[in-house]
PDB file of N, CA and C in Angstrom:
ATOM      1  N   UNK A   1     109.670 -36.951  20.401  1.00  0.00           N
ATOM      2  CA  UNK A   1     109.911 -36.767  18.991  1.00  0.00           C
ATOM      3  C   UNK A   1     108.561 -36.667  18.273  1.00  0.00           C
ATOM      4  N   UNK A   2     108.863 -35.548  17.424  1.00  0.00           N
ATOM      5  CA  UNK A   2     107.556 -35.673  16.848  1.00  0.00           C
ATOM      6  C   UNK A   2     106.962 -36.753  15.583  1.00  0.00           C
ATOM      7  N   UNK A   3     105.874 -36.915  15.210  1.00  0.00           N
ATOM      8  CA  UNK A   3     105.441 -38.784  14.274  1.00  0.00           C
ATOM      9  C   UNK A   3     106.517 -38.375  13.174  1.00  0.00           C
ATOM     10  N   UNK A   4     106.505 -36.902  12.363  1.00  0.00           N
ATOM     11  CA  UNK A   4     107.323 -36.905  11.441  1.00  0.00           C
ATOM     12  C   UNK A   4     108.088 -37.316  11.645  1.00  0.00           C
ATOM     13  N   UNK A   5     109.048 -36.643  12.624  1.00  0.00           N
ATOM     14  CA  UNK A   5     110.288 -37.563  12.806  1.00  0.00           C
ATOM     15  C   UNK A   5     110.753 -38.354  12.791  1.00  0.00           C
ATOM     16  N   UNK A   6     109.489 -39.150  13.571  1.00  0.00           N
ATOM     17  CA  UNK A   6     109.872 -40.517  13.965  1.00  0.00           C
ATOM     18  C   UNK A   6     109.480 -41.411  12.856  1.00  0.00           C
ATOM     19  N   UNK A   7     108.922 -40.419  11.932  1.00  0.00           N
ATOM     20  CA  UNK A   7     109.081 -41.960  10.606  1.00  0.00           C
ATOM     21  C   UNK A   7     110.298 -41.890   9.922  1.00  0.00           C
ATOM     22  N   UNK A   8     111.423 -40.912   9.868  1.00  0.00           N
ATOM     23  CA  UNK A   8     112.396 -40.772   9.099  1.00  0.00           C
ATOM     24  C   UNK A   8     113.063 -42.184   9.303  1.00  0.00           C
ATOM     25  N   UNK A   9     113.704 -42.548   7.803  1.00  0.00           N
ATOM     26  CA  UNK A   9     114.417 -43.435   8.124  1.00  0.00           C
ATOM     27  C   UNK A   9     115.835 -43.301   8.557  1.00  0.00           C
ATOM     28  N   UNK A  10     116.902 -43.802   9.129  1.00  0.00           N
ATOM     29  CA  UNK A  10     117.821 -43.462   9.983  1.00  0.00           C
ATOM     30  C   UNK A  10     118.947 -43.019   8.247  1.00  0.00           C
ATOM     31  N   UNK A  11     118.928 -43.583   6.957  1.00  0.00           N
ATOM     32  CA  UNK A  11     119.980 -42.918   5.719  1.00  0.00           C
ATOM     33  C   UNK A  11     119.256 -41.990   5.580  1.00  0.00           C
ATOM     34  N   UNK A  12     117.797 -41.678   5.752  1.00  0.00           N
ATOM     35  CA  UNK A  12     117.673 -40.532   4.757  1.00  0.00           C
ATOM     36  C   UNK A  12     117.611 -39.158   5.918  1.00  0.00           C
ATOM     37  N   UNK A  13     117.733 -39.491   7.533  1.00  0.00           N
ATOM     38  CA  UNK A  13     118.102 -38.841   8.474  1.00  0.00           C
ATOM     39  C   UNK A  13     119.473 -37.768   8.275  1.00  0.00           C
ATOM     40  N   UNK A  14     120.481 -39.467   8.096  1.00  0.00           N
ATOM     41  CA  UNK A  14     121.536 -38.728   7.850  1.00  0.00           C
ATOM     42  C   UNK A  14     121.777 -38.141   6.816  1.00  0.00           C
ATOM     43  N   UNK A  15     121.253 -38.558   5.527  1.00  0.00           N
ATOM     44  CA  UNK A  15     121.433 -37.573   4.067  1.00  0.00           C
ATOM     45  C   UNK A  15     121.071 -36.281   4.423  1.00  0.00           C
ATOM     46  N   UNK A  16     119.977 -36.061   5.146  1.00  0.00           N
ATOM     47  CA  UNK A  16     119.791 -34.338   5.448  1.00  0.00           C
ATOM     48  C   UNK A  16     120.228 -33.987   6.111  1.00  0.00           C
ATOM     49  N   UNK A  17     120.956 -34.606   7.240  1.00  0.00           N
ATOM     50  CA  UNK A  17     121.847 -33.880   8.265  1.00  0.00           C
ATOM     51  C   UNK A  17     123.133 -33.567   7.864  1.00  0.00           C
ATOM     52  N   UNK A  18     123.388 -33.849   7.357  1.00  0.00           N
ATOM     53  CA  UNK A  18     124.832 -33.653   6.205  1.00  0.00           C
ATOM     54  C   UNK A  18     124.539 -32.626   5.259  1.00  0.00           C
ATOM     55  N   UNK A  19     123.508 -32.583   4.610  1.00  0.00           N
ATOM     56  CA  UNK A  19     123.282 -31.799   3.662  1.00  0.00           C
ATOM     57  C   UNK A  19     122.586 -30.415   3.941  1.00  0.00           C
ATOM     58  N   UNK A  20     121.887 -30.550   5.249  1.00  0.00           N
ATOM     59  CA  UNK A  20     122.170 -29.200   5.966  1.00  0.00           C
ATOM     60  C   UNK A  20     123.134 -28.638   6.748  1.00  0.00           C
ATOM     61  N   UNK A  21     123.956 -29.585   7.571  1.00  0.00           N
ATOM     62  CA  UNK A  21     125.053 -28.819   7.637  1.00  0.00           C
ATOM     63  C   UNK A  21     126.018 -28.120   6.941  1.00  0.00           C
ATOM     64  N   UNK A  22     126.457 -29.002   5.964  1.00  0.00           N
ATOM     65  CA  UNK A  22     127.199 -28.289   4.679  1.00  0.00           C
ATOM     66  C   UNK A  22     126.613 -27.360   3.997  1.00  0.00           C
ATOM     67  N   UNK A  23     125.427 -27.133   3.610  1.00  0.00           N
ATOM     68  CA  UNK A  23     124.823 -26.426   2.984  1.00  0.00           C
ATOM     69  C   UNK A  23     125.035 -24.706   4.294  1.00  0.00           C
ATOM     70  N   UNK A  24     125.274 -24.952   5.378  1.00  0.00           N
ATOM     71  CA  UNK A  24     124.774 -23.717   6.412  1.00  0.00           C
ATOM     72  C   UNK A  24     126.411 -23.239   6.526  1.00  0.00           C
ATOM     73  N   UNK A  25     127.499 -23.970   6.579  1.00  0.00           N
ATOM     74  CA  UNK A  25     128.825 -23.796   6.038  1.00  0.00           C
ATOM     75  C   UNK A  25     129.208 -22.758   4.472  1.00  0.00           C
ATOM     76  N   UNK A  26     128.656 -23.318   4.248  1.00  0.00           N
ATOM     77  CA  UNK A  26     128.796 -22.926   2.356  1.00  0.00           C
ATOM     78  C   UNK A  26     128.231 -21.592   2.389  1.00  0.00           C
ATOM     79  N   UNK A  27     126.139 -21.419   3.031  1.00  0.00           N
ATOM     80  CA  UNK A  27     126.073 -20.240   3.164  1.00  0.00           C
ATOM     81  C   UNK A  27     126.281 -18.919   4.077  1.00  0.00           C
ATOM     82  N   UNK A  28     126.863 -19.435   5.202  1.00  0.00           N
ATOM     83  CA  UNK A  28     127.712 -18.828   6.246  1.00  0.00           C
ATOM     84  C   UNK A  28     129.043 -18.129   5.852  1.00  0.00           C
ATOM     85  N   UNK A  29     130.145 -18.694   4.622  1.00  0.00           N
ATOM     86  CA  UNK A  29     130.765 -18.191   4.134  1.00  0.00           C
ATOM     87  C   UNK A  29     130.645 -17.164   3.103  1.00  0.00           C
ATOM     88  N   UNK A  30     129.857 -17.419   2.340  1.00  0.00           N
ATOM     89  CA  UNK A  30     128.803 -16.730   1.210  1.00  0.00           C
ATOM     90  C   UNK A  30     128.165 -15.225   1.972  1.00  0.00           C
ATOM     91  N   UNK A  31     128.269 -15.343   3.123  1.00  0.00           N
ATOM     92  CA  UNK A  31     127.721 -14.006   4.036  1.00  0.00           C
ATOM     93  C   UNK A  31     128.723 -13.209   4.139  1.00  0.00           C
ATOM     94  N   UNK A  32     129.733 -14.132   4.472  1.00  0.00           N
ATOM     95  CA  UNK A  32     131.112 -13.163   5.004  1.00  0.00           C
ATOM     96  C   UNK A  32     132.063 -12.415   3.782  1.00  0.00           C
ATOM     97  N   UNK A  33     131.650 -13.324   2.323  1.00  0.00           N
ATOM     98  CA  UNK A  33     132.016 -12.443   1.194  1.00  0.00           C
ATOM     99  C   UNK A  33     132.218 -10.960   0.604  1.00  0.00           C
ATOM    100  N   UNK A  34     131.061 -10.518   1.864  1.00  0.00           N
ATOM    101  CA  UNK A  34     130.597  -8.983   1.297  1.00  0.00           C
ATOM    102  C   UNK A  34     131.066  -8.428   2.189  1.00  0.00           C
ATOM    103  N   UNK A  35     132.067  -8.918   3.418  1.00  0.00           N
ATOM    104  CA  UNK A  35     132.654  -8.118   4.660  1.00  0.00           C
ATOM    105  C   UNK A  35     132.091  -8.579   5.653  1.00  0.00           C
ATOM    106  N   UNK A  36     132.117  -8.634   6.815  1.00  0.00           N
ATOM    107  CA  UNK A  36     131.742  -8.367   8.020  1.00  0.00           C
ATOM    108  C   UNK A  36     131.294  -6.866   8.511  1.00  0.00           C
ATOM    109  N   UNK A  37     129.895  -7.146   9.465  1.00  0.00           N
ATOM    110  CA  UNK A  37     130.018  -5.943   9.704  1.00  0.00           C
ATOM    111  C   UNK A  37     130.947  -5.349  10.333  1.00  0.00           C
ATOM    112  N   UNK A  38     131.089  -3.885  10.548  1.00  0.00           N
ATOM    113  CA  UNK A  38     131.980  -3.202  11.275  1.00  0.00           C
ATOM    114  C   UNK A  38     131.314  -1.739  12.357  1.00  0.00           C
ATOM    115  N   UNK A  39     130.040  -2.656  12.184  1.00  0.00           N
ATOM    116  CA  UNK A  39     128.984  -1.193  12.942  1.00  0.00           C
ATOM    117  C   UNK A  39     127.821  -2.247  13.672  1.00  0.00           C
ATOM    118  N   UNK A  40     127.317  -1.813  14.749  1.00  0.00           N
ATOM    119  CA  UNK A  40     125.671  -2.272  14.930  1.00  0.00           C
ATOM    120  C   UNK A  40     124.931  -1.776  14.042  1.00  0.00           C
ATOM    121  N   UNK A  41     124.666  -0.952  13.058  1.00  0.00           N
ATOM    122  CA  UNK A  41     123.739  -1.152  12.445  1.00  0.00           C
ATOM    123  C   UNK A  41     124.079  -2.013  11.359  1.00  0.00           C
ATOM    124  N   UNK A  42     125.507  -2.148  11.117  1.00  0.00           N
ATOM    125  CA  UNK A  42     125.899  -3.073   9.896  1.00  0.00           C
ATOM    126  C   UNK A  42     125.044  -4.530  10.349  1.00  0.00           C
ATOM    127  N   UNK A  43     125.351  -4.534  11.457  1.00  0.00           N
ATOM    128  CA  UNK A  43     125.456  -5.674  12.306  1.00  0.00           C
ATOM    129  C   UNK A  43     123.949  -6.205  12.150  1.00  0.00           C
ATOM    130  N   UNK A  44     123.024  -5.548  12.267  1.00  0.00           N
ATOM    131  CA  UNK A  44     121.813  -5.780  11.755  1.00  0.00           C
ATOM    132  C   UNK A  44     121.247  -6.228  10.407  1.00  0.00           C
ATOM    133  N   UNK A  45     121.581  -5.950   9.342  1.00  0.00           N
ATOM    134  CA  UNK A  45     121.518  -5.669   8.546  1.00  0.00           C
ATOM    135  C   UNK A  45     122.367  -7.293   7.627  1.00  0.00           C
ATOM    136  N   UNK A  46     123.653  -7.286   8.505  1.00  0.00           N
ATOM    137  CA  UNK A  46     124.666  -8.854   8.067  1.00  0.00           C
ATOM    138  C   UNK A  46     123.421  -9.602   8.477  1.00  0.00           C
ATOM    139  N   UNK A  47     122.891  -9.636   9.947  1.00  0.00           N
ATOM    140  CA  UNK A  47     121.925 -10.972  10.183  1.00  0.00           C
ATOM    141  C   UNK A  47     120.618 -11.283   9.862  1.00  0.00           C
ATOM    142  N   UNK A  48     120.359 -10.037   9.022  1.00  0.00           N
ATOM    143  CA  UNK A  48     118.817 -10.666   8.279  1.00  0.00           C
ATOM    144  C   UNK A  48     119.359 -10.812   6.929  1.00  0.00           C
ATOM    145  N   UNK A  49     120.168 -11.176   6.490  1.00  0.00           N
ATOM    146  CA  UNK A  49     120.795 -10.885   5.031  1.00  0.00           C
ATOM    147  C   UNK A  49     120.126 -12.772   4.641  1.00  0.00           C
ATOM    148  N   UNK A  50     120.238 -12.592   3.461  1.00  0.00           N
ATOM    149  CA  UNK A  50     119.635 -14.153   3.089  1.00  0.00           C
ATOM    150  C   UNK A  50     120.541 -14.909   3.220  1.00  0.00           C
ATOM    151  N   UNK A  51     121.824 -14.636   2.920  1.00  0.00           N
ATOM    152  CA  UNK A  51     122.899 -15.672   3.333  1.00  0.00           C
ATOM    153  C   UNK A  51     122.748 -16.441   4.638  1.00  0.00           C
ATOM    154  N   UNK A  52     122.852 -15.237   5.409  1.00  0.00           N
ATOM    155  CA  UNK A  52     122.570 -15.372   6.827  1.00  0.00           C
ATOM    156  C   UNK A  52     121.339 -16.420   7.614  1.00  0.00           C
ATOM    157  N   UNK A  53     120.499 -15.841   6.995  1.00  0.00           N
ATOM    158  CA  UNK A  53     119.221 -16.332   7.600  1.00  0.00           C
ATOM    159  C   UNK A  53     119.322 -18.221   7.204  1.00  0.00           C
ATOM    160  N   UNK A  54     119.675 -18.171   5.942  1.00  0.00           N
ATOM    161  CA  UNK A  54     119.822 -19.696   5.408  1.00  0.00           C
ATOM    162  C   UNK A  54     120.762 -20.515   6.335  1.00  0.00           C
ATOM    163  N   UNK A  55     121.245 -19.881   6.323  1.00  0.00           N
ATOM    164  CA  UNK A  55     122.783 -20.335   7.529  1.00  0.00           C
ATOM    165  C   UNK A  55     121.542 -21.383   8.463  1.00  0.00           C
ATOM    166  N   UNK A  56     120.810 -20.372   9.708  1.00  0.00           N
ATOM    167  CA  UNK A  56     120.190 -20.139  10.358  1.00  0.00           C
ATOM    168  C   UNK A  56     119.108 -21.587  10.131  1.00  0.00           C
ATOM    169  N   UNK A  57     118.332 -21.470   9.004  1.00  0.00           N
ATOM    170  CA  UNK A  57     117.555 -22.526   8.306  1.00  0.00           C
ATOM    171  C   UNK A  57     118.377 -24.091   8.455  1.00  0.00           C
ATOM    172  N   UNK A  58     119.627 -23.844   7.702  1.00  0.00           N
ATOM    173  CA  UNK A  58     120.362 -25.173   7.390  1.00  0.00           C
ATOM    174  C   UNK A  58     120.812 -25.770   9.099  1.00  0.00           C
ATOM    175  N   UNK A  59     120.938 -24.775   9.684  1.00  0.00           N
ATOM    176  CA  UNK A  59     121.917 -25.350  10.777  1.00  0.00           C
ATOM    177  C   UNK A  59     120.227 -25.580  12.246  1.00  0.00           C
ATOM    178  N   UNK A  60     119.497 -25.047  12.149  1.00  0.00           N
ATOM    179  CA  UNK A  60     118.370 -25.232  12.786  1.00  0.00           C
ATOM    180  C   UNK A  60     117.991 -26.299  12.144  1.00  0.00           C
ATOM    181  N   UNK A  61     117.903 -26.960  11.043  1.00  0.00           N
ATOM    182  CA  UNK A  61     117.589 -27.929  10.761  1.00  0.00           C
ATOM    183  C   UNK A  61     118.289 -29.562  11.127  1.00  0.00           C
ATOM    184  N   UNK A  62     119.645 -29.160  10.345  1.00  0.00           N
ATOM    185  CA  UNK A  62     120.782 -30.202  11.189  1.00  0.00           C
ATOM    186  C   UNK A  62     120.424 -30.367  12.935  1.00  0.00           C
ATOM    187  N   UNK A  63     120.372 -29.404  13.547  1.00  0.00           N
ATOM    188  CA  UNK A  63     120.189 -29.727  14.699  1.00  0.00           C
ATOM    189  C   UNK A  63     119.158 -30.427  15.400  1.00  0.00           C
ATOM    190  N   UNK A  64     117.321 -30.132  14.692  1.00  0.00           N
ATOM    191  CA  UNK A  64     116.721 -31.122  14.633  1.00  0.00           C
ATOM    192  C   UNK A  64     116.783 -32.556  14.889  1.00  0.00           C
ATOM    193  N   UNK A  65     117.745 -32.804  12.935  1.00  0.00           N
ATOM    194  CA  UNK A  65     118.170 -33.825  12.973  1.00  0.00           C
ATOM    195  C   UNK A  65     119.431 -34.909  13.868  1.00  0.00           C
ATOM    196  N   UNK A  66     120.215 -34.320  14.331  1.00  0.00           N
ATOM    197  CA  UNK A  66     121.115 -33.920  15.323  1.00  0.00           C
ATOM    198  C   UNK A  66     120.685 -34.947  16.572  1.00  0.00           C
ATOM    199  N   UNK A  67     119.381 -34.227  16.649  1.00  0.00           N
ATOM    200  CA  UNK A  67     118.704 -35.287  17.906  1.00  0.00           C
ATOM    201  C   UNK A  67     118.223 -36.509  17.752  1.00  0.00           C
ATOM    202  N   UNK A  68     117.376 -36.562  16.410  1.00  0.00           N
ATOM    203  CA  UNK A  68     117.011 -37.855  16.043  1.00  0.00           C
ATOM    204  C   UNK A  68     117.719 -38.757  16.115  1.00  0.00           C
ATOM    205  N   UNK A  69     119.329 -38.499  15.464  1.00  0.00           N
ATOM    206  CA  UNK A  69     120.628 -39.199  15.261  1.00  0.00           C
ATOM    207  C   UNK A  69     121.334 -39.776  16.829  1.00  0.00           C
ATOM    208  N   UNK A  70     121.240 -38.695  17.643  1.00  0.00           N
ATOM    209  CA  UNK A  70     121.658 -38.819  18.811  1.00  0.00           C
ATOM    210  C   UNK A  70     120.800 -40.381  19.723  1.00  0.00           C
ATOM    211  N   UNK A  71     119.826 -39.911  19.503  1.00  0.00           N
ATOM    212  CA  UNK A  71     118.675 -41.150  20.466  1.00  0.00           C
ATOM    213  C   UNK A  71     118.901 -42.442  19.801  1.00  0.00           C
ATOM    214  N   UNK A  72     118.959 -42.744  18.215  1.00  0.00           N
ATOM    215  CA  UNK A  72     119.348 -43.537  17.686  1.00  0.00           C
ATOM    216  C   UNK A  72     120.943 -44.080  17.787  1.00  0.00           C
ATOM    217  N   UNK A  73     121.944 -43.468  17.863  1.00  0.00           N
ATOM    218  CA  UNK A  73     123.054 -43.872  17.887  1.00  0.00           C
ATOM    219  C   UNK A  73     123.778 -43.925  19.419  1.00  0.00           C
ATOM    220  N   UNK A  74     123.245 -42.503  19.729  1.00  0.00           N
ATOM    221  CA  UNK A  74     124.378 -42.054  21.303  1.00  0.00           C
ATOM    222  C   UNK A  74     125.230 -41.328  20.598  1.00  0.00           C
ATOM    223  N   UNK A  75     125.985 -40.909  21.591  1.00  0.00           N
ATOM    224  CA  UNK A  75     127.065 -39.671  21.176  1.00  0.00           C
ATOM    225  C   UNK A  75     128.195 -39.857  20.839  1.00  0.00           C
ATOM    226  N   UNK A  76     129.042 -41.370  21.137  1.00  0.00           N
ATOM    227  CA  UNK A  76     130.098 -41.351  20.425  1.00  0.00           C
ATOM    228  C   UNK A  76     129.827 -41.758  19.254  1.00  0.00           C
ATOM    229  N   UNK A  77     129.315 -42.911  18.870  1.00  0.00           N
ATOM    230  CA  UNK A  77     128.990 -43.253  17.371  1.00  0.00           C
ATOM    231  C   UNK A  77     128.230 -41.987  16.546  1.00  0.00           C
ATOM    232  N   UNK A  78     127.574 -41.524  17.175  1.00  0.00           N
ATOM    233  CA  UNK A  78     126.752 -40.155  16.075  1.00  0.00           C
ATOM    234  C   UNK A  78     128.042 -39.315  15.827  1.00  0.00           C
ATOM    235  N   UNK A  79     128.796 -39.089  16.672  1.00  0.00           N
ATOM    236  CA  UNK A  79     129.505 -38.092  16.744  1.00  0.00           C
ATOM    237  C   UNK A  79     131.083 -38.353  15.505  1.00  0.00           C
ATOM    238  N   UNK A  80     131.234 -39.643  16.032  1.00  0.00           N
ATOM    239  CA  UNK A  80     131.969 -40.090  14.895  1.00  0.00           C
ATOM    240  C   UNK A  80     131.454 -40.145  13.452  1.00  0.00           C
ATOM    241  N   UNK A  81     130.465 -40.628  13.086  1.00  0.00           N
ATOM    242  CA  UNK A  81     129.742 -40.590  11.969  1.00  0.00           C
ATOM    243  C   UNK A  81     129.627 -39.323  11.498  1.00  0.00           C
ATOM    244  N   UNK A  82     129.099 -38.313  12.242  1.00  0.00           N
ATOM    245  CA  UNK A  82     129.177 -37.111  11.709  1.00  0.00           C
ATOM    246  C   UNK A  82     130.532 -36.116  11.638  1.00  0.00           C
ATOM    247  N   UNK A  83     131.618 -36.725  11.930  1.00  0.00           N
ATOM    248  CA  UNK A  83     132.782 -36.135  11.337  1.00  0.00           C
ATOM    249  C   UNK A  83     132.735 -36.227   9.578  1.00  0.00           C
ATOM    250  N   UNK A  84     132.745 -37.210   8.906  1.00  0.00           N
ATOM    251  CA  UNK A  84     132.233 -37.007   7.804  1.00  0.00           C
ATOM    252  C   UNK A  84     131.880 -35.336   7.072  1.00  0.00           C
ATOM    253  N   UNK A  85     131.376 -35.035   7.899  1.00  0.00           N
ATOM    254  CA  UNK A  85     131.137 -33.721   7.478  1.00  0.00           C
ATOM    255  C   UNK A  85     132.435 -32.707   6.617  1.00  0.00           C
ATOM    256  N   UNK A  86     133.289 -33.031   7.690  1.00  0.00           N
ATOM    257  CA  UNK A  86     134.582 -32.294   7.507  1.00  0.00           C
ATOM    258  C   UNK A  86     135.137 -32.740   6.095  1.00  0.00           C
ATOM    259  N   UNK A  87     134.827 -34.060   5.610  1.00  0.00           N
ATOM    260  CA  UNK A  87     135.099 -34.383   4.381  1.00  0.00           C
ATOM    261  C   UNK A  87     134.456 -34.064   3.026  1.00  0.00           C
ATOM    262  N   UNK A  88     133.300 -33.691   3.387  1.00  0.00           N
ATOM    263  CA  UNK A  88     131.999 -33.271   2.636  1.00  0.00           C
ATOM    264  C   UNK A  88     132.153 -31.624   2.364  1.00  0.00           C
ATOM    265  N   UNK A  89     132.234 -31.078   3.367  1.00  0.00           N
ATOM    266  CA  UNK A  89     131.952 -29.436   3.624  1.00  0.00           C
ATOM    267  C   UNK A  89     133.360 -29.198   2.406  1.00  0.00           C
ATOM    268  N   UNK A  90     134.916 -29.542   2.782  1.00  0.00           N
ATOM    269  CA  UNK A  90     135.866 -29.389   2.260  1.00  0.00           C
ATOM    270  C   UNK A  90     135.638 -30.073   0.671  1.00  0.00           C
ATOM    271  N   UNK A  91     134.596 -31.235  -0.046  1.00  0.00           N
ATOM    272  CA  UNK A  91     134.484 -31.043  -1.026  1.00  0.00           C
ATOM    273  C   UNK A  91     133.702 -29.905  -2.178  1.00  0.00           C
ATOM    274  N   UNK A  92     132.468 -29.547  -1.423  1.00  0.00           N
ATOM    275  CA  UNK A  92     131.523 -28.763  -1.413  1.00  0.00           C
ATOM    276  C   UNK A  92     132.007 -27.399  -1.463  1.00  0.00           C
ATOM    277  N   UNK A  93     133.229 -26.858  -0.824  1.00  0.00           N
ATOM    278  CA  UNK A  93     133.974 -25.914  -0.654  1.00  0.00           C
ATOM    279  C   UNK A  93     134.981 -25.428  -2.385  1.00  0.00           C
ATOM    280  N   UNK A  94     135.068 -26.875  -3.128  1.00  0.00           N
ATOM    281  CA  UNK A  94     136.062 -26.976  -3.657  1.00  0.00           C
ATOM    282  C   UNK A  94     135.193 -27.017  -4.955  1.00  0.00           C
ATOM    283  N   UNK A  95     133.687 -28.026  -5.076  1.00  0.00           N
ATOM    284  CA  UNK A  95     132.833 -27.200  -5.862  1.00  0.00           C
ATOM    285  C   UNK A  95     132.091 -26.299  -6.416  1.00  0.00           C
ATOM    286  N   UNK A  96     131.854 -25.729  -5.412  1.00  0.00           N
ATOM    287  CA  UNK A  96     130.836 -24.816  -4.874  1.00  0.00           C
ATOM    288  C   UNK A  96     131.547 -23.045  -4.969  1.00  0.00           C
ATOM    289  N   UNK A  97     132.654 -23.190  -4.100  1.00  0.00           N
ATOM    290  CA  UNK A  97     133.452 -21.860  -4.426  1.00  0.00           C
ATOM    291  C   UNK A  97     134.903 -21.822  -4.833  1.00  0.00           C
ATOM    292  N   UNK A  98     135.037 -22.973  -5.389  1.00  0.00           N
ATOM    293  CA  UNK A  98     136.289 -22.856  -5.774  1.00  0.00           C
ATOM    294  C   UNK A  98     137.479 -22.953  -5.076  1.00  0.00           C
ATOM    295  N   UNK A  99     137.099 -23.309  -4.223  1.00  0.00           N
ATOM    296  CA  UNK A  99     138.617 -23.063  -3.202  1.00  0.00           C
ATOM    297  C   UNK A  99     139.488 -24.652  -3.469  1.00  0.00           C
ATOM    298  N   UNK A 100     140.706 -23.745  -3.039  1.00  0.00           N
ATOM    299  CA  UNK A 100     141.802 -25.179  -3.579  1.00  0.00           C
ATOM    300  C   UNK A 100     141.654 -26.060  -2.959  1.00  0.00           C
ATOM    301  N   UNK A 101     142.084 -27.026  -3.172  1.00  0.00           N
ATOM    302  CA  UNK A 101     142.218 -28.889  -2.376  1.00  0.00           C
ATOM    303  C   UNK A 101     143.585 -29.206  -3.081  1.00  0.00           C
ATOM    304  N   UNK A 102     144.381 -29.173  -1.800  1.00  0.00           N
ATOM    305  CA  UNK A 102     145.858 -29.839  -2.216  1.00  0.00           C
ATOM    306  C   UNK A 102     145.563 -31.760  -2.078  1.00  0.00           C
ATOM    307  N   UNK A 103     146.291 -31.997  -2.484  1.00  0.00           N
ATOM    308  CA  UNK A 103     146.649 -33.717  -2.493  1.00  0.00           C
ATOM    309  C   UNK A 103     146.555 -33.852  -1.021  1.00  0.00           C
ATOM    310  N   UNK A 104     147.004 -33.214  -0.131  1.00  0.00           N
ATOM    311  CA  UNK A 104     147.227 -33.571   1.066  1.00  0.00           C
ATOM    312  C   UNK A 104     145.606 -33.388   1.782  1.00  0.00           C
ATOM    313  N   UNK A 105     145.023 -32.766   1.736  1.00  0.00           N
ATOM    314  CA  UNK A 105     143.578 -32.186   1.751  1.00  0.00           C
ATOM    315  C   UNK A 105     142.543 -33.731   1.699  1.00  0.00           C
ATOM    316  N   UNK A 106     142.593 -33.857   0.185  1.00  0.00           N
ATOM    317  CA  UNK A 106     142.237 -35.549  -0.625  1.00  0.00           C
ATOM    318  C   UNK A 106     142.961 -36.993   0.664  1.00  0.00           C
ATOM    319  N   UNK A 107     143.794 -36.491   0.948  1.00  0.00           N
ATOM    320  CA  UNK A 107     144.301 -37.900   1.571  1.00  0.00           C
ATOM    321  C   UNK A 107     143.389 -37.756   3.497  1.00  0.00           C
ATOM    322  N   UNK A 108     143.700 -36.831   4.040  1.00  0.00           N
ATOM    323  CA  UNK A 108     142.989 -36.550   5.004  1.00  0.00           C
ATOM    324  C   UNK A 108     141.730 -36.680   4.943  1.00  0.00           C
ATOM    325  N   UNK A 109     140.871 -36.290   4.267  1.00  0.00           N
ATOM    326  CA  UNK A 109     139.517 -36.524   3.636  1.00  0.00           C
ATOM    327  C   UNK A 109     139.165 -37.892   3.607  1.00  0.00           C
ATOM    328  N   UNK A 110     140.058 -38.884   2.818  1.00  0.00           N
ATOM    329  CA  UNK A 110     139.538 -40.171   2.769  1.00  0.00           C
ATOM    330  C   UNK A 110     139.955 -40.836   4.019  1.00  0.00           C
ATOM    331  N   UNK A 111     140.603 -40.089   4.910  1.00  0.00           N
ATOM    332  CA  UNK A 111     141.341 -41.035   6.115  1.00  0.00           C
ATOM    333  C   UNK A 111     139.676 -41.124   6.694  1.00  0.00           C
ATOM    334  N   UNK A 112     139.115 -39.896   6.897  1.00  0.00           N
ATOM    335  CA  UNK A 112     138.159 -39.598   7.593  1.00  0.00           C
ATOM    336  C   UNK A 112     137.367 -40.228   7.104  1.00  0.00           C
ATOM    337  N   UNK A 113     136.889 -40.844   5.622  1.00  0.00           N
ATOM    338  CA  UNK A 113     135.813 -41.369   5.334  1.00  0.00           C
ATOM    339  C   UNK A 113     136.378 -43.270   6.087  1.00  0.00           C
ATOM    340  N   UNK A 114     137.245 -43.170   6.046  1.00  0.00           N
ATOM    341  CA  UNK A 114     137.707 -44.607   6.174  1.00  0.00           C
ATOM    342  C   UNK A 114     137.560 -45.014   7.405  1.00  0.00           C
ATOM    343  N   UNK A 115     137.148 -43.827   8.273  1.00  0.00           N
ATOM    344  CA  UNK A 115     137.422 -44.494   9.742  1.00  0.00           C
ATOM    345  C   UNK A 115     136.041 -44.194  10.317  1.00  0.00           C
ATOM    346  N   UNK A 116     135.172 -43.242   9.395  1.00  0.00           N
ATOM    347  CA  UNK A 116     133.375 -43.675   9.516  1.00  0.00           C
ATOM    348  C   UNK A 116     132.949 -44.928   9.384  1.00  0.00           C
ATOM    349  N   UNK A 117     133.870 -45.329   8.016  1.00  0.00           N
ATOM    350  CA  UNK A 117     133.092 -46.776   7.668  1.00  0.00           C
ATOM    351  C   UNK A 117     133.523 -47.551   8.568  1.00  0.00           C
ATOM    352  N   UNK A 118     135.180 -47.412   9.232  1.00  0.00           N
ATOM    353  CA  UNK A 118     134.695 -48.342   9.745  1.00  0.00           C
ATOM    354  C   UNK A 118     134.227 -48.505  11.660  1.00  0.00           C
ATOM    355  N   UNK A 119     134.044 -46.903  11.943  1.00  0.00           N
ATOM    356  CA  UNK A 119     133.312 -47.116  12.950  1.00  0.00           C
ATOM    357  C   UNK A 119     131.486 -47.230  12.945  1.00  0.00           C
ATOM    358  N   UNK A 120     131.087 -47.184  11.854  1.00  0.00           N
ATOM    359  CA  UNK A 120     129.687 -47.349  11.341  1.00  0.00           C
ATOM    360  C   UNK A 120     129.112 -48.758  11.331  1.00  0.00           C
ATOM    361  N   UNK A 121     130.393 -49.535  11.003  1.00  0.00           N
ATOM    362  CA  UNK A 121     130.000 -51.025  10.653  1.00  0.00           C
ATOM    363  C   UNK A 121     129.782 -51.823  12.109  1.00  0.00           C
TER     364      UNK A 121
END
C-alpha cells in the first residue's frame, strides 16, 4: 500500500468509496442518456465521452479504495458494509435524476442500512 494510503483513516476511506462508487453509477447512466452506441465507430466515440471516462475515474478509484477496505476488514465484513451502496446509489438516483422511489423502495433501503449497522458493530 502506498504511505498515502496508508494514512487514510478507515470513515474517511469509506466516505470515498461510497462516494465514488455512486458517483460512477450516476455517471454511467448519464452516458447511456444519449443512446448507446450502435456502430464501432459510435462505439469509440460513447467511451471517450466525459460521462464515460468519469465512470472510469469514479470506479478506478472505488477500487483503489476497495483494497484498502478489504486488508482492513476481509471480505465478508467489507462486503457487507459495502452493500450500503445499493441504498445510497437508489437515493442519489432519486436526487440526482429524478427517478421514482416507491414506499416499497424506502423500506428495502432502510432494511439494508439496518443490517450494515448491525453487521458493522
Amino acid at each position: 500500500m502506498t504511505p498515502m494510503l496508508a494514512k487514510l483513516t478507515l470513515p474517511v476511506a469509506w466516505l470515498v468509496f461510497f462516494a465514488a462508487s455512486v458517483s460512477g453509477h450516476i455517471t454511467l447512466t448519464l452516458a447511456t442518456k444519449t443512446g448507446l452506441p450502435r456502430s464501432l465507430s459510435a462505439l469509440a466515440g460513447f467511451v471517450m465521452s466525459p460521462w464515460v471516462l468519469g465512470t472510469v475515474l469514479c470506479w478506478g478509484t472505488s477500487t483503489v479504495l476497495w483494497l484498502v477496505l478489504l486488508e482492513q476488514h476481509g471480505l465478508a465484513r467489507a462486503s457487507s458494509v459495502s452493500s450500503l451502496r445499493y441504498a445510497l446509489i437508489m437515493i442519489a438516483s432519486w436526487l440526482i435524476l429524478r427517478e421514482a422511489v416507491t414506499p416499497r423502495d424506502v423500506v428495502g433501503a432502510g432494511l439494508i442500512a439496518v443490517g450494515v449497522f448491525v453487521i458493522a458493530r
